[in-house]
C-alpha atoms as a PDB file:
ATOM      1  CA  UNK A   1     113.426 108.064 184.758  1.00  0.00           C
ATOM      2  CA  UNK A   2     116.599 106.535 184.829  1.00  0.00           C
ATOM      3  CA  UNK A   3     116.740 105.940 181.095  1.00  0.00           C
ATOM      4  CA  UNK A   4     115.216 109.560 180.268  1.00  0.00           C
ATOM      5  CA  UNK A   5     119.032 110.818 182.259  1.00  0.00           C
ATOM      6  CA  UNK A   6     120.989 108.032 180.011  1.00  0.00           C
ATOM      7  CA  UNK A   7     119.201 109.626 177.058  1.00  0.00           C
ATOM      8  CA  UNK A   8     119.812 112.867 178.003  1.00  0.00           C
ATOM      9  CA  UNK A   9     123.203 112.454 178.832  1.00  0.00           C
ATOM     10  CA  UNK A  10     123.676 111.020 175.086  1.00  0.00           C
ATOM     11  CA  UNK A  11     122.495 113.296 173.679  1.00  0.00           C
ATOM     12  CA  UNK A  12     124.868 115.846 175.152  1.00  0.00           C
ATOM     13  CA  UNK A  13     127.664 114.070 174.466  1.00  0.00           C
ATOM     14  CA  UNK A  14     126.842 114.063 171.018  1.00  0.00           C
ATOM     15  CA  UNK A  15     126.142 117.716 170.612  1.00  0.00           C
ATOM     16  CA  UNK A  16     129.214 117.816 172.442  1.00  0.00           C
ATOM     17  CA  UNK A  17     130.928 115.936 169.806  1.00  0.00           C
ATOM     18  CA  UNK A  18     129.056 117.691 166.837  1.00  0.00           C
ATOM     19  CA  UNK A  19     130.594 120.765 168.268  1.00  0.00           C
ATOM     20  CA  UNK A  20     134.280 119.394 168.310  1.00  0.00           C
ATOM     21  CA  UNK A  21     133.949 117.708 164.934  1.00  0.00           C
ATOM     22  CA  UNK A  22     131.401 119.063 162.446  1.00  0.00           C
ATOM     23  CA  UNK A  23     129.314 116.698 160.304  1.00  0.00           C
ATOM     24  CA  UNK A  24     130.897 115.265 157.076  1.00  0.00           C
ATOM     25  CA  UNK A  25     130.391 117.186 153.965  1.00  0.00           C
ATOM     26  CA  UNK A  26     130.735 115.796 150.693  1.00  0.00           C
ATOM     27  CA  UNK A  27     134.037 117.249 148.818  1.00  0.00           C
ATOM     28  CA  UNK A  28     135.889 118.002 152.936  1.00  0.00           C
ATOM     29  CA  UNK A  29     139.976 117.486 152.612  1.00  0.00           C
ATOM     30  CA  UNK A  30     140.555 115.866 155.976  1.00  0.00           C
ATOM     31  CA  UNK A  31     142.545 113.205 157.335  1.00  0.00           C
ATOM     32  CA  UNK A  32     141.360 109.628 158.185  1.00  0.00           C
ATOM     33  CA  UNK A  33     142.081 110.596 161.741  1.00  0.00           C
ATOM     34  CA  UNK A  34     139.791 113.338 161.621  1.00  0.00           C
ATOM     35  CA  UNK A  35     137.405 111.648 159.073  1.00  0.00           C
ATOM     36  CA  UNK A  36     136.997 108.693 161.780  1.00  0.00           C
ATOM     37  CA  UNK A  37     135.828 110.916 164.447  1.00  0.00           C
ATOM     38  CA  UNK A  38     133.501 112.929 162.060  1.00  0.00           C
ATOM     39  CA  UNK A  39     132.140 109.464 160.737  1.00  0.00           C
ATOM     40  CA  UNK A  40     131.463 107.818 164.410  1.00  0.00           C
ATOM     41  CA  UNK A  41     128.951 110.681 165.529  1.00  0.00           C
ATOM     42  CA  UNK A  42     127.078 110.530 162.047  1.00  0.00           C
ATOM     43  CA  UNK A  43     123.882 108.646 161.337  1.00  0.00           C
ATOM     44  CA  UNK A  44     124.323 104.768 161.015  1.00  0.00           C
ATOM     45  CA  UNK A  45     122.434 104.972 157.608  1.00  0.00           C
ATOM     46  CA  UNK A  46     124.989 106.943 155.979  1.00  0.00           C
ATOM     47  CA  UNK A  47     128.052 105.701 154.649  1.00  0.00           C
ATOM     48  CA  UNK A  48     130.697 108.165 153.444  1.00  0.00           C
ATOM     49  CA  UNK A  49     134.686 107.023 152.201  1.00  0.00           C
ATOM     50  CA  UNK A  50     137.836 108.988 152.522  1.00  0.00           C
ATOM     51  CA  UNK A  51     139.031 108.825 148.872  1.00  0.00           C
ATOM     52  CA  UNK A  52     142.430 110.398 148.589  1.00  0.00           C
ATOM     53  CA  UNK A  53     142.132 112.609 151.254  1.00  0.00           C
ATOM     54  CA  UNK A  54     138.435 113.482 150.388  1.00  0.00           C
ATOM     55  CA  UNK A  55     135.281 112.908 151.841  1.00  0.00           C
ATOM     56  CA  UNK A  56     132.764 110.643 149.246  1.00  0.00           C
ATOM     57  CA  UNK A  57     129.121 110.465 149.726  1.00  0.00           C
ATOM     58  CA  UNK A  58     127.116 107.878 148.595  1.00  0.00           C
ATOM     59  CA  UNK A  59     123.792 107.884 147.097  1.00  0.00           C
ATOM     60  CA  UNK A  60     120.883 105.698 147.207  1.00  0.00           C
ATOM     61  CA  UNK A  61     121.446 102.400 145.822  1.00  0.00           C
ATOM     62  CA  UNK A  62     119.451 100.817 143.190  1.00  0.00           C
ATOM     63  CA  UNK A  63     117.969  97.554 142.778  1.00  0.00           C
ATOM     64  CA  UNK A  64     120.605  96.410 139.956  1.00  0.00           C
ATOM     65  CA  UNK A  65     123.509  96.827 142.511  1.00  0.00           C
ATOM     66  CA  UNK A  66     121.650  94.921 145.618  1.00  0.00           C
ATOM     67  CA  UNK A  67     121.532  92.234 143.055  1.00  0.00           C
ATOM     68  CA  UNK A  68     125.114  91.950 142.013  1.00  0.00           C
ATOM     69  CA  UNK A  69     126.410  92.953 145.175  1.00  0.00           C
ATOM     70  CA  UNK A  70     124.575  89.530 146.360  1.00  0.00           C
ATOM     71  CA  UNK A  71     125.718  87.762 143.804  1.00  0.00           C
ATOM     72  CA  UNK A  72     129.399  89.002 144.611  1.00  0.00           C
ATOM     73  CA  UNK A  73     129.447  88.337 148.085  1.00  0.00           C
ATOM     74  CA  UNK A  74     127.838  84.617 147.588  1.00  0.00           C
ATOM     75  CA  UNK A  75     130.839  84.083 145.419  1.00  0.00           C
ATOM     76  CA  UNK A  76     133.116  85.154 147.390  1.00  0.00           C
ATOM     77  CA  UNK A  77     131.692  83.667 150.633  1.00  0.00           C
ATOM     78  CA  UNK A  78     131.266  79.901 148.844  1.00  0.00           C
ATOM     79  CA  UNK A  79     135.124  80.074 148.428  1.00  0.00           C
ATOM     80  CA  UNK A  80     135.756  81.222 152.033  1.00  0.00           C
ATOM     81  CA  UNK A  81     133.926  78.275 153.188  1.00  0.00           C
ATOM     82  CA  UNK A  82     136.032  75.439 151.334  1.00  0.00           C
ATOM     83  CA  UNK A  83     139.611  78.278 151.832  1.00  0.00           C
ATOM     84  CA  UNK A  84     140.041  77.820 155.454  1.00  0.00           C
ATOM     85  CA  UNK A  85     142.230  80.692 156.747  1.00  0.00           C
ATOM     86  CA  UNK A  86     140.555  82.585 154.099  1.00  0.00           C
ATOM     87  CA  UNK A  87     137.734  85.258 155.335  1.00  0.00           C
ATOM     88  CA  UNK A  88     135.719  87.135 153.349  1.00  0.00           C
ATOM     89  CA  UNK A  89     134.065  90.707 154.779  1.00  0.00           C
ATOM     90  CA  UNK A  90     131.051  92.721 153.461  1.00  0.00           C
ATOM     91  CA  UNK A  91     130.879  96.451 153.457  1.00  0.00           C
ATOM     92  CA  UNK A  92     133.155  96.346 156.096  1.00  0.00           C
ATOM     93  CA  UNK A  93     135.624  99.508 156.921  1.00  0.00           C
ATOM     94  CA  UNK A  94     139.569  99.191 155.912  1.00  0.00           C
ATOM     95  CA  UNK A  95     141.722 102.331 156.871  1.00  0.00           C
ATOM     96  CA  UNK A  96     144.369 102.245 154.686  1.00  0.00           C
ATOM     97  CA  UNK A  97     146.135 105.198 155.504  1.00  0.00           C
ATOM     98  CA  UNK A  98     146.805 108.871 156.725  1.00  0.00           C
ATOM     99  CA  UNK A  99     144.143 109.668 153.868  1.00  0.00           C
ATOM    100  CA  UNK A 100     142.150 106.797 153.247  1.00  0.00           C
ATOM    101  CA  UNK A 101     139.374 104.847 154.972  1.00  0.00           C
ATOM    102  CA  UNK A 102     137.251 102.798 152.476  1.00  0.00           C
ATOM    103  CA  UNK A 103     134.728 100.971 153.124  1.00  0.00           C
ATOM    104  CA  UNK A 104     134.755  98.402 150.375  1.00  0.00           C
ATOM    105  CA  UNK A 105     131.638  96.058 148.605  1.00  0.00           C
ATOM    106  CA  UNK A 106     133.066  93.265 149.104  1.00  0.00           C
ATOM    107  CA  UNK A 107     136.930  91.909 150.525  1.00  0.00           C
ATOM    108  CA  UNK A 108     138.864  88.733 150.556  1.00  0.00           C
ATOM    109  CA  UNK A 109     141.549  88.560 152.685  1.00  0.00           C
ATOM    110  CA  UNK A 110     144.163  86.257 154.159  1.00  0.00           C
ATOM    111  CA  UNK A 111     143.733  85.937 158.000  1.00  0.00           C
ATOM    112  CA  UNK A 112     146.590  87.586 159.641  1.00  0.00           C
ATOM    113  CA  UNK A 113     147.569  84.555 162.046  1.00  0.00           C
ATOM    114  CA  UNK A 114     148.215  82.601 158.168  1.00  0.00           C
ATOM    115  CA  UNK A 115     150.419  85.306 157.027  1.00  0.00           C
ATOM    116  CA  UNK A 116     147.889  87.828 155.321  1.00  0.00           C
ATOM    117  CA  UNK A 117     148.933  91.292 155.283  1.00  0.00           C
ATOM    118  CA  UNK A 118     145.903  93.021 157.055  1.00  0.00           C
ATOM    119  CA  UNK A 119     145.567  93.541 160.788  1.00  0.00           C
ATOM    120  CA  UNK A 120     142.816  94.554 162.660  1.00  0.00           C
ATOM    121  CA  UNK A 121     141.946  97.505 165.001  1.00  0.00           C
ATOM    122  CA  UNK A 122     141.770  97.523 168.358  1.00  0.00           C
ATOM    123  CA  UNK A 123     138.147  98.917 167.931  1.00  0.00           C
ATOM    124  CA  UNK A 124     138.079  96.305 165.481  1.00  0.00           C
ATOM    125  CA  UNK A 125     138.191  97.695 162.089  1.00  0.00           C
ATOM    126  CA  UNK A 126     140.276  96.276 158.692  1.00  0.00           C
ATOM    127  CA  UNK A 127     143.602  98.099 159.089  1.00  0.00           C
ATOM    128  CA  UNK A 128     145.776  97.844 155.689  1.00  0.00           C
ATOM    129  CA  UNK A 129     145.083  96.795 152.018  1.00  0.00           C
ATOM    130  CA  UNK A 130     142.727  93.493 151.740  1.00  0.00           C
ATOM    131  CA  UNK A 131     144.555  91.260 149.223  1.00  0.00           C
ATOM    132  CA  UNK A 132     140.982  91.570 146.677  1.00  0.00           C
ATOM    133  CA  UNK A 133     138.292  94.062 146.215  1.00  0.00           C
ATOM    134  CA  UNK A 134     135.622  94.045 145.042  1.00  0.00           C
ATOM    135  CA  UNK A 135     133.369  97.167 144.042  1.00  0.00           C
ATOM    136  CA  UNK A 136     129.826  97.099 142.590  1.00  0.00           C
ATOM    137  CA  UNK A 137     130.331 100.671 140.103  1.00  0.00           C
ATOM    138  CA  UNK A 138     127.064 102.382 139.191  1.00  0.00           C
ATOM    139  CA  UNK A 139     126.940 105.660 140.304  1.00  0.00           C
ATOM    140  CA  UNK A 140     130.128 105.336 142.124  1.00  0.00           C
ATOM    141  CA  UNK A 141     131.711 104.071 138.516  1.00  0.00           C
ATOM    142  CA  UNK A 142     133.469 107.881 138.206  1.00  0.00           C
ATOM    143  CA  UNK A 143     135.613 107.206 141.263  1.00  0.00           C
ATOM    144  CA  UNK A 144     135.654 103.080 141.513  1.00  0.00           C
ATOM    145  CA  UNK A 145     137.817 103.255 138.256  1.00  0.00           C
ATOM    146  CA  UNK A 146     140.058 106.513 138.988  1.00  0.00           C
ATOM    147  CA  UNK A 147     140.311 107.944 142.262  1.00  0.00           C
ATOM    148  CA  UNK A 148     139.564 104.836 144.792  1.00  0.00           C
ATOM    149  CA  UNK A 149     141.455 102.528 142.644  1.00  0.00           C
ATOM    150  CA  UNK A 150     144.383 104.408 142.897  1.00  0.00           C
ATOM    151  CA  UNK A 151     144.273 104.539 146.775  1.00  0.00           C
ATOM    152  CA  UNK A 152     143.558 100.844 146.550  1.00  0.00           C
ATOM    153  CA  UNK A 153     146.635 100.262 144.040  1.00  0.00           C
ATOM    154  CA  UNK A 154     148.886 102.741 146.312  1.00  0.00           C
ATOM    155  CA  UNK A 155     148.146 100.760 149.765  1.00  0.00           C
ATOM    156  CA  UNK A 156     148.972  97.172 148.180  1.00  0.00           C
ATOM    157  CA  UNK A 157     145.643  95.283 147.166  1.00  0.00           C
ATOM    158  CA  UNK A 158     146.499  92.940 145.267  1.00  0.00           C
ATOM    159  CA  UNK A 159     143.298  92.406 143.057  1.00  0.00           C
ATOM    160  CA  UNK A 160     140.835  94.265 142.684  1.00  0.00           C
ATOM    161  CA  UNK A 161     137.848  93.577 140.747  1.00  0.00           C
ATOM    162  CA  UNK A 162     135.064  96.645 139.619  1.00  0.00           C
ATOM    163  CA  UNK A 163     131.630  95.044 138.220  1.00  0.00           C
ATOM    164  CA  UNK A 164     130.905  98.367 136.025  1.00  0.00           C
ATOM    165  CA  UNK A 165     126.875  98.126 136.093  1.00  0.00           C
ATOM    166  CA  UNK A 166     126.048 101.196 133.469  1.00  0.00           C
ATOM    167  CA  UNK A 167     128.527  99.390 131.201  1.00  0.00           C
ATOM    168  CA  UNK A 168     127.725  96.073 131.604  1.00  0.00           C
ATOM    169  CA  UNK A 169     131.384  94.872 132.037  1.00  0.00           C
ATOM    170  CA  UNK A 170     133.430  93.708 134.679  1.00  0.00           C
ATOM    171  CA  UNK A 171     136.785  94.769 134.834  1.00  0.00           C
ATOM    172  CA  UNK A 172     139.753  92.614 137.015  1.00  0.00           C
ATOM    173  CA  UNK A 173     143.357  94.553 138.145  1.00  0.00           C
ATOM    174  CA  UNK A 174     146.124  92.976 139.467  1.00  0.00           C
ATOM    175  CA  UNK A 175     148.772  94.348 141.250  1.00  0.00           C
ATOM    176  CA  UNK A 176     152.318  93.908 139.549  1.00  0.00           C
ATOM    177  CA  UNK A 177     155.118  95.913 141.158  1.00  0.00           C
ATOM    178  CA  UNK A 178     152.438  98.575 142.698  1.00  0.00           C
ATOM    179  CA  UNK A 179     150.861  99.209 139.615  1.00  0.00           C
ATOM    180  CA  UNK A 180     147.611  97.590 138.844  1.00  0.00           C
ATOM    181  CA  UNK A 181     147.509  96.053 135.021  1.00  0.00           C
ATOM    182  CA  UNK A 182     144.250  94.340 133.698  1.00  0.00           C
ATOM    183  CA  UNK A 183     144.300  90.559 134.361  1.00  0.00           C
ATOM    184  CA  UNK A 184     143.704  88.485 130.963  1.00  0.00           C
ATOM    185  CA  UNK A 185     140.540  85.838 130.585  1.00  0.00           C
ATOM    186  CA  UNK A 186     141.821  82.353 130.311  1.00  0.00           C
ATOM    187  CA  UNK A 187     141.724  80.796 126.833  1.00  0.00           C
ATOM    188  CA  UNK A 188     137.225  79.645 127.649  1.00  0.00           C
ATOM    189  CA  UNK A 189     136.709  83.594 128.741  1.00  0.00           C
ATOM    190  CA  UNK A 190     137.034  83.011 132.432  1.00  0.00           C
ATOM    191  CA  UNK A 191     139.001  85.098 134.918  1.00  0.00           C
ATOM    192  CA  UNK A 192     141.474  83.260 137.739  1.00  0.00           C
ATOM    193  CA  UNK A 193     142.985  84.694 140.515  1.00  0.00           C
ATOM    194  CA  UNK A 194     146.628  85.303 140.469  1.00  0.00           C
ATOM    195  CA  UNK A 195     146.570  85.311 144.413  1.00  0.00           C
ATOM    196  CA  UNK A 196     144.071  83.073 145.883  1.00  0.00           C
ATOM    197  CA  UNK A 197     144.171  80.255 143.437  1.00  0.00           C
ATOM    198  CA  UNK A 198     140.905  78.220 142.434  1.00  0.00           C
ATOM    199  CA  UNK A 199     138.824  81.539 142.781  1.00  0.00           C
ATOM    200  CA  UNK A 200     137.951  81.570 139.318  1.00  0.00           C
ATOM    201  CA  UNK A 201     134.665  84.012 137.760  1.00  0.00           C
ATOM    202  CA  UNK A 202     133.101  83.518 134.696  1.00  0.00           C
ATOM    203  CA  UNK A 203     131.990  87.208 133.284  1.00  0.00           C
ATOM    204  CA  UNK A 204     129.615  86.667 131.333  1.00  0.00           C
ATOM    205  CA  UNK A 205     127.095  84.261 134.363  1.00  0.00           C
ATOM    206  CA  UNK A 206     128.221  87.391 136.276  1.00  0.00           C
ATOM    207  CA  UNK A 207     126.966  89.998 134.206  1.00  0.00           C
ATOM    208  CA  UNK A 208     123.661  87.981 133.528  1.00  0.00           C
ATOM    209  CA  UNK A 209     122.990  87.231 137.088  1.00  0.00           C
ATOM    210  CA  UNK A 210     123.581  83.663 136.146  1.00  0.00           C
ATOM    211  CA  UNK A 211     124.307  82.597 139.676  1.00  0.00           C
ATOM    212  CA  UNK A 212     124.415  78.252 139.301  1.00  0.00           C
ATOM    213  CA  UNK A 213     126.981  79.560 136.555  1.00  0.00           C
ATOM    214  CA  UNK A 214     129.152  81.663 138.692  1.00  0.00           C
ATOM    215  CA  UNK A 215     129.494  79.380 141.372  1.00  0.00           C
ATOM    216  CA  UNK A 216     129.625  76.054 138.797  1.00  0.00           C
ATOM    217  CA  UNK A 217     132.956  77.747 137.526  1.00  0.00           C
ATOM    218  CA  UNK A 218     133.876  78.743 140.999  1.00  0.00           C
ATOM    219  CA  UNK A 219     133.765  74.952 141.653  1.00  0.00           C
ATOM    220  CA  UNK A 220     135.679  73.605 138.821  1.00  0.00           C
ATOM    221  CA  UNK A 221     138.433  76.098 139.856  1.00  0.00           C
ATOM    222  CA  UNK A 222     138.155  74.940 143.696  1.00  0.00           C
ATOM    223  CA  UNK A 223     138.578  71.269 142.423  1.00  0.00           C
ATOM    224  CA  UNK A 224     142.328  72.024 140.971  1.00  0.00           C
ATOM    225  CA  UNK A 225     144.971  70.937 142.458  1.00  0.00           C
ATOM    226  CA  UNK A 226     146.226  74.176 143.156  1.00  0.00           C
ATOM    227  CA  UNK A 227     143.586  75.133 145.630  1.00  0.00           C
ATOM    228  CA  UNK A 228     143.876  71.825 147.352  1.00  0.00           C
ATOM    229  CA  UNK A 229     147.956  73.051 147.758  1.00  0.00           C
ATOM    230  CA  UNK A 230     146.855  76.360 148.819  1.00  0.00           C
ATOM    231  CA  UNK A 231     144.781  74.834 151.662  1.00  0.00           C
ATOM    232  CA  UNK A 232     147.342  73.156 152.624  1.00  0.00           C
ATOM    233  CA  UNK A 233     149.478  75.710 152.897  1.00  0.00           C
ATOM    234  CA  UNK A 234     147.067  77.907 155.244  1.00  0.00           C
ATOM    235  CA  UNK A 235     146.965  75.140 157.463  1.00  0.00           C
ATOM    236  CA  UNK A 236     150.912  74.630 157.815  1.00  0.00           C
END
């Protein structure tokens, strides 16, 4: 009985809600503040961005992108593990500002309490621009590479990588004075971070799902001497 009251009680505080802030609609010009509100009271299977100002939907994924988005956050998580003070975050919200709450693939960032630039929510969401991105593009290719890089580019992330699926490329920005250029392959074809040094990606083990590659390069790049100084660093 007791629980049939809680229930009922939810569920008028949720029409309640529904009433103050209608559901999201694809293509809505809102704010984030606004956009929050509308996103708490929506179903927990649907995951909408604020790109710019407006409301994104996103389809169904597909097999392809499962894939690479596991392969991305592996990556990403084997160099967290040997980067203490480094944390990496998956699908995880990031309000970046008066117009724009993303909720990214994949994120590196810099704890705050070793000097990163993000901060955390009191209701404990990202708050600020992740130093990397990382997007898996297939149907969400249109705005990864226009519209959502821009907001990322305008809030200060400072690389952001896009594995384009439908063209079979992957595609690495980094941020130089607020404007993101394309980072250049090293001389064997391999890409390395500009700001968390040793993370380095081969493409091409990427693109082929080649995971003992990807993380075989990630290791020869976390055996430099210039991740063992950035550790060091963290920890001071």
């Amino acid at each position: 009985m007791a629980s049939q009251i809680i229930s009922a009680k939810q569920q008028a505080h949720k029409q309640e809600n529904f009433e103050v802030h209608p559901p999201l609609e694809a293509g809505d010009h809102i704010t984030q503040k606004e956009f929050h509100a509308r996103y708490q009271i929506m179903p927990h299977n649907m995951k909408a961005e604020l790109i710019g100002g407006v409301v994104y939907m996103q389809s169904s994924l597909k097999r392809s992108h499962g894939r690479s988005h596991s392969l991305l956050m592996h990556w990403l998580g084997c160099y967290a593990v040997e980067t203490p003070g480094v944390e990496a975050y998956d699908n995880t919200t990031a309000i970046l500002g008066e117009d724009s709450e993303l909720q990214p693939d994949a994120c590196l960032i810099v704890s705050p309490e070793k000097g990163g630039q993000m901060r955390f929510t009191p209701d404990d969401y990202l708050q600020g621009a992740p130093e990397f991105v990382g997007e898996i593009a297939s149907s969400s290719e249109s705005f990864d590479l226009h519209s959502k890089k821009r907001d990322y580019e305008r809030a200060g992330v400072k690389e952001y990588l896009v594995v384009a699926l439908r063209q079979q490329k992957l595609v690495w920005f980094v941020n130089r004075k607020g404007t993101f250029e394309e980072l250049s392959r090293e001389s064997d074809g391999s890409y390395h971070s500009q700001c968390f040094p040793g993370l380095w990606l081969d493409p091409t083990a990427f693109a082929t799902l080649d995971g003992k590659g990807v993380i075989r390069v990630l290791n020869m790049g976390m055996a430099t001497e210039e991740h063992a100084m950035f550790v060091q660093k963290l920890q001071r």
